[in-house]
PDB file of N, CA and C in Angstrom:
ATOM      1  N   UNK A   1     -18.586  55.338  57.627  1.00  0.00           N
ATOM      2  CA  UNK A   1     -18.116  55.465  56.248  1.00  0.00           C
ATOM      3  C   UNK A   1     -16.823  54.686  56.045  1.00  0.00           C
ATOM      4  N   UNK A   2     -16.324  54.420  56.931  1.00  0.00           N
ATOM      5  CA  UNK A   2     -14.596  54.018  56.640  1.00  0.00           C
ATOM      6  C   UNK A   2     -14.552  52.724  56.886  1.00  0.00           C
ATOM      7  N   UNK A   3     -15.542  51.723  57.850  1.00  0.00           N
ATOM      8  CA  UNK A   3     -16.013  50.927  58.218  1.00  0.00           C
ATOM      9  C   UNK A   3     -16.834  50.157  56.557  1.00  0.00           C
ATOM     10  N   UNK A   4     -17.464  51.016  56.193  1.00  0.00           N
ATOM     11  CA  UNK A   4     -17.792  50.178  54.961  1.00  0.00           C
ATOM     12  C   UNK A   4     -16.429  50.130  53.469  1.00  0.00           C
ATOM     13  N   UNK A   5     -16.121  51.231  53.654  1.00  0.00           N
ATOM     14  CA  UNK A   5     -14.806  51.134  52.897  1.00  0.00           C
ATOM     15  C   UNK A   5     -13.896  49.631  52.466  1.00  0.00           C
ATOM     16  N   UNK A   6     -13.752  49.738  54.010  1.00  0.00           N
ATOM     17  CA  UNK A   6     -12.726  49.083  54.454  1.00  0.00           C
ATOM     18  C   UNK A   6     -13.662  47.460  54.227  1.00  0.00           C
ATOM     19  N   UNK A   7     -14.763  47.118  54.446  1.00  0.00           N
ATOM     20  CA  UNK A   7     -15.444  45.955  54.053  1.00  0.00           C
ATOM     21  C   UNK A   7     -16.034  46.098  52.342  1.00  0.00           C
ATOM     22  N   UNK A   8     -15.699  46.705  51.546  1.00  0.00           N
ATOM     23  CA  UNK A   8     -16.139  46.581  49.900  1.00  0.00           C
ATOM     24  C   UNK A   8     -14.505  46.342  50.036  1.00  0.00           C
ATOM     25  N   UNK A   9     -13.286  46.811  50.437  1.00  0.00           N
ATOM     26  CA  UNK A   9     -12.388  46.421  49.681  1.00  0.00           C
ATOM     27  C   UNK A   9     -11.886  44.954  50.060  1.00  0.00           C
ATOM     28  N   UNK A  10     -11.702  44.304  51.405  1.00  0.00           N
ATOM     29  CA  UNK A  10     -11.998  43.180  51.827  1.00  0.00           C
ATOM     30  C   UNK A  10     -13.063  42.102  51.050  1.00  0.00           C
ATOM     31  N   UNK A  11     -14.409  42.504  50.199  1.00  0.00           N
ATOM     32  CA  UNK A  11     -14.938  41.810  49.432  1.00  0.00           C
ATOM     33  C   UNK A  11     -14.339  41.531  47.972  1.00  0.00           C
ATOM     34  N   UNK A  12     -14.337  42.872  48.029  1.00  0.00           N
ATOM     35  CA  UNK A  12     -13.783  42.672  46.470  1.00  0.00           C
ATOM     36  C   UNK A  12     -12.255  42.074  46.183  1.00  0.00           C
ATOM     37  N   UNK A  13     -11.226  42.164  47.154  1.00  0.00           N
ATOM     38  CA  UNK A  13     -10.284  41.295  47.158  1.00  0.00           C
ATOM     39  C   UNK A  13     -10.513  39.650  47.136  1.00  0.00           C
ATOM     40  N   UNK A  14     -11.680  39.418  47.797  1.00  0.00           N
ATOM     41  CA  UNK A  14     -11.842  37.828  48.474  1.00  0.00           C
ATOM     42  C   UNK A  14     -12.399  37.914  46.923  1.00  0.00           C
ATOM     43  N   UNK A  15     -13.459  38.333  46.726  1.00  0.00           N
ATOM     44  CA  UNK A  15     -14.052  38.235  44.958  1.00  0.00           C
ATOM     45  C   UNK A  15     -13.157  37.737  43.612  1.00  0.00           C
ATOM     46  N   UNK A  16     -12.140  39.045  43.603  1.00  0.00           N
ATOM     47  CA  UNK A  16     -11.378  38.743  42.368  1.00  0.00           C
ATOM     48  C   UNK A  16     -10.253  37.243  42.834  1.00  0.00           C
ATOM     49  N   UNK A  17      -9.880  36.783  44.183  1.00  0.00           N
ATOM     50  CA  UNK A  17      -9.215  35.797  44.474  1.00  0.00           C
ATOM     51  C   UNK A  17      -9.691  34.694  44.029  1.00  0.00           C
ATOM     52  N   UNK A  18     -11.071  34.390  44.419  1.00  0.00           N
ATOM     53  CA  UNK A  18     -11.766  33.105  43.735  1.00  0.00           C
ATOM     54  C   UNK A  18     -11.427  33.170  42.781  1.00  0.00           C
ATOM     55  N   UNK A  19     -12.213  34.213  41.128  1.00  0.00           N
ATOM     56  CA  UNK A  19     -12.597  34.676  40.388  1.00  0.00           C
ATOM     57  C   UNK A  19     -10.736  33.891  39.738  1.00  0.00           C
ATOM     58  N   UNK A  20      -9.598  34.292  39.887  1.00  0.00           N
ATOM     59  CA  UNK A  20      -8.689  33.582  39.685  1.00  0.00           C
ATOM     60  C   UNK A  20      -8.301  32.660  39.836  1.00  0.00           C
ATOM     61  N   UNK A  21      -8.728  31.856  41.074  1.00  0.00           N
ATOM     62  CA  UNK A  21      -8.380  30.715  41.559  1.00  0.00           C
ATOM     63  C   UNK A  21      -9.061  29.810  40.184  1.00  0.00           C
ATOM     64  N   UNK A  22     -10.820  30.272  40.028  1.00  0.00           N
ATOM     65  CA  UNK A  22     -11.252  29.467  39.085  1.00  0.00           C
ATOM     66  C   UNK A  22     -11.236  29.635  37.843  1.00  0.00           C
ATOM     67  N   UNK A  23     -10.356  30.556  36.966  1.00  0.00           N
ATOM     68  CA  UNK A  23     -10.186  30.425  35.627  1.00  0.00           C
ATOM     69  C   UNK A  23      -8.540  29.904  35.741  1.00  0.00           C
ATOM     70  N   UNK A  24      -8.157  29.767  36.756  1.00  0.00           N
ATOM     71  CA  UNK A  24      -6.664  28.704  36.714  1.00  0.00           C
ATOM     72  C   UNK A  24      -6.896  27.509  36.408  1.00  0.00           C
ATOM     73  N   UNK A  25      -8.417  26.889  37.040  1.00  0.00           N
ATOM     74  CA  UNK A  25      -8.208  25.623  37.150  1.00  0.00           C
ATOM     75  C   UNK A  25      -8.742  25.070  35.731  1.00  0.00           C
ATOM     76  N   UNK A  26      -9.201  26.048  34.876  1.00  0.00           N
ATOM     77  CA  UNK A  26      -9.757  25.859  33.241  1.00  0.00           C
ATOM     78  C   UNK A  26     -10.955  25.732  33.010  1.00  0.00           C
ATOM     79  N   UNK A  27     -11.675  24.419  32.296  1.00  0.00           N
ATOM     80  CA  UNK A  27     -12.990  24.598  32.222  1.00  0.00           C
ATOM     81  C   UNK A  27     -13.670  23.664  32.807  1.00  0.00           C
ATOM     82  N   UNK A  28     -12.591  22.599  33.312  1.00  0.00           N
ATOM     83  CA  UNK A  28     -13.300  21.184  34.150  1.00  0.00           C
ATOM     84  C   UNK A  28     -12.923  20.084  33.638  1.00  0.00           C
ATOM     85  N   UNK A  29     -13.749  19.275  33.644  1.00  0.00           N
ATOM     86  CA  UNK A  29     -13.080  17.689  32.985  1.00  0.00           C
ATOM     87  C   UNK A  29     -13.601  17.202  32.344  1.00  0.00           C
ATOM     88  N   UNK A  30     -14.731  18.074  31.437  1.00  0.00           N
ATOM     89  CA  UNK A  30     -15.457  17.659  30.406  1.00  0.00           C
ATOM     90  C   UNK A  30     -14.778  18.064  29.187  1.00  0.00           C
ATOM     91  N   UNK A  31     -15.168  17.729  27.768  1.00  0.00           N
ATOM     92  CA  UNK A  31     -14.666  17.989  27.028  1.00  0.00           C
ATOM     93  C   UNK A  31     -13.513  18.186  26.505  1.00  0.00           C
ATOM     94  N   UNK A  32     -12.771  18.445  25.459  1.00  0.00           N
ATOM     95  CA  UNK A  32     -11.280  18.751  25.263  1.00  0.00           C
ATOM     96  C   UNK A  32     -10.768  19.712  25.789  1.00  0.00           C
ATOM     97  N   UNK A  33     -11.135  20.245  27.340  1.00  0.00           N
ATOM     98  CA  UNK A  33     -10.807  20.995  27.509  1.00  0.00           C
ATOM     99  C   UNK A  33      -8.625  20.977  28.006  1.00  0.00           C
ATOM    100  N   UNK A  34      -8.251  21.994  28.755  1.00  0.00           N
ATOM    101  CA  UNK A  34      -6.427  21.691  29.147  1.00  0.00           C
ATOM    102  C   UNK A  34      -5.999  20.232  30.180  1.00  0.00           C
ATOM    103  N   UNK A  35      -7.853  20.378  30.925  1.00  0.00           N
ATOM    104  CA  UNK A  35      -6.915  19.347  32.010  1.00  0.00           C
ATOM    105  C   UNK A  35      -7.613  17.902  31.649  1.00  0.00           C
ATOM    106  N   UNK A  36      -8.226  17.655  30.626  1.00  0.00           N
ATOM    107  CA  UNK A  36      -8.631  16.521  30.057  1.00  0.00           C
ATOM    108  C   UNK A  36      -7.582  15.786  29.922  1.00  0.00           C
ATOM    109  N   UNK A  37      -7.364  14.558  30.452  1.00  0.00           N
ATOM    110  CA  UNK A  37      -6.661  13.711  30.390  1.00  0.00           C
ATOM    111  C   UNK A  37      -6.732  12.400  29.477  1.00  0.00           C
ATOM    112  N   UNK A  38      -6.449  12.077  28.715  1.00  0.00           N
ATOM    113  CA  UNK A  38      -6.399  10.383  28.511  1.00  0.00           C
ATOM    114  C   UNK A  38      -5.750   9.822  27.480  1.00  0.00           C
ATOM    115  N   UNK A  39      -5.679   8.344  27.217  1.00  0.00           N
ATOM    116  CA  UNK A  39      -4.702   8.098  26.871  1.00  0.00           C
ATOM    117  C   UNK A  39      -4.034   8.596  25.518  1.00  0.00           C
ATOM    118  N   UNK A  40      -4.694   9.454  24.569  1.00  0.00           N
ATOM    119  CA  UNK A  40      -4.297  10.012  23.737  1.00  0.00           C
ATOM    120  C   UNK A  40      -3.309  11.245  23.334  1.00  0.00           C
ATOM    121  N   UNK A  41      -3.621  11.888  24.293  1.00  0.00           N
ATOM    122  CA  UNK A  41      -2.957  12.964  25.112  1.00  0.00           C
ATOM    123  C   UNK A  41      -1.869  12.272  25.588  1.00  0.00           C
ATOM    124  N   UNK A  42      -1.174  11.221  26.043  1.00  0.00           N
ATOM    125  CA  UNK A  42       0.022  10.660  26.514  1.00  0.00           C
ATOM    126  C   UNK A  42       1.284  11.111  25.821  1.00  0.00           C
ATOM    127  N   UNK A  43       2.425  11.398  26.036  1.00  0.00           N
ATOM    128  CA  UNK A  43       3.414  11.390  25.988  1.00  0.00           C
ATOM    129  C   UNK A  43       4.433  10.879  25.629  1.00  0.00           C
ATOM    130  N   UNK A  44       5.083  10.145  25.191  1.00  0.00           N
ATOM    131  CA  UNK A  44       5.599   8.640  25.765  1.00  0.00           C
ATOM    132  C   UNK A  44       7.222   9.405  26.189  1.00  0.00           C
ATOM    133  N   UNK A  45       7.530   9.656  26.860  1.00  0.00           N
ATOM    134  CA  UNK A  45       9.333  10.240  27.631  1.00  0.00           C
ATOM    135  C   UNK A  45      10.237   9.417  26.931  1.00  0.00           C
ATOM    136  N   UNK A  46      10.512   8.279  26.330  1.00  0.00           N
ATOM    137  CA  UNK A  46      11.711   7.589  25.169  1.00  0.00           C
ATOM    138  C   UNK A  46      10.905   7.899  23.916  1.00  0.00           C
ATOM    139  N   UNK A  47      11.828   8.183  23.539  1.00  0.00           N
ATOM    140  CA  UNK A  47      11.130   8.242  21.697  1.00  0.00           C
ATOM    141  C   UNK A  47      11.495   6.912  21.144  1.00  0.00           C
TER     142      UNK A  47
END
């Protein structure tokens, strides 16, 4: 009994870790998504 305990909470830690790792990284590199890059989206640092 304590043996499985102890392995659901070990899963479910490793679980919700991904589970964060991959709504950090957003939605990908399609679309307008945050980490879409290009040259429109630029910056320019001197005004």
């Amino acid at each position: 009994m304590n043996k499985k305990i102890v392995l659901l909470t070990v899963t479910l830690l490793l679980v919700f870790g991904i589970v964060q790792v991959a709504a950090a990284a957003g939605m990908g590199w399609g679309g307008n998504g945050p980490r879409m890059l290009n040259s429109d989206d630029w910056v320019s640092p001197v005004p």
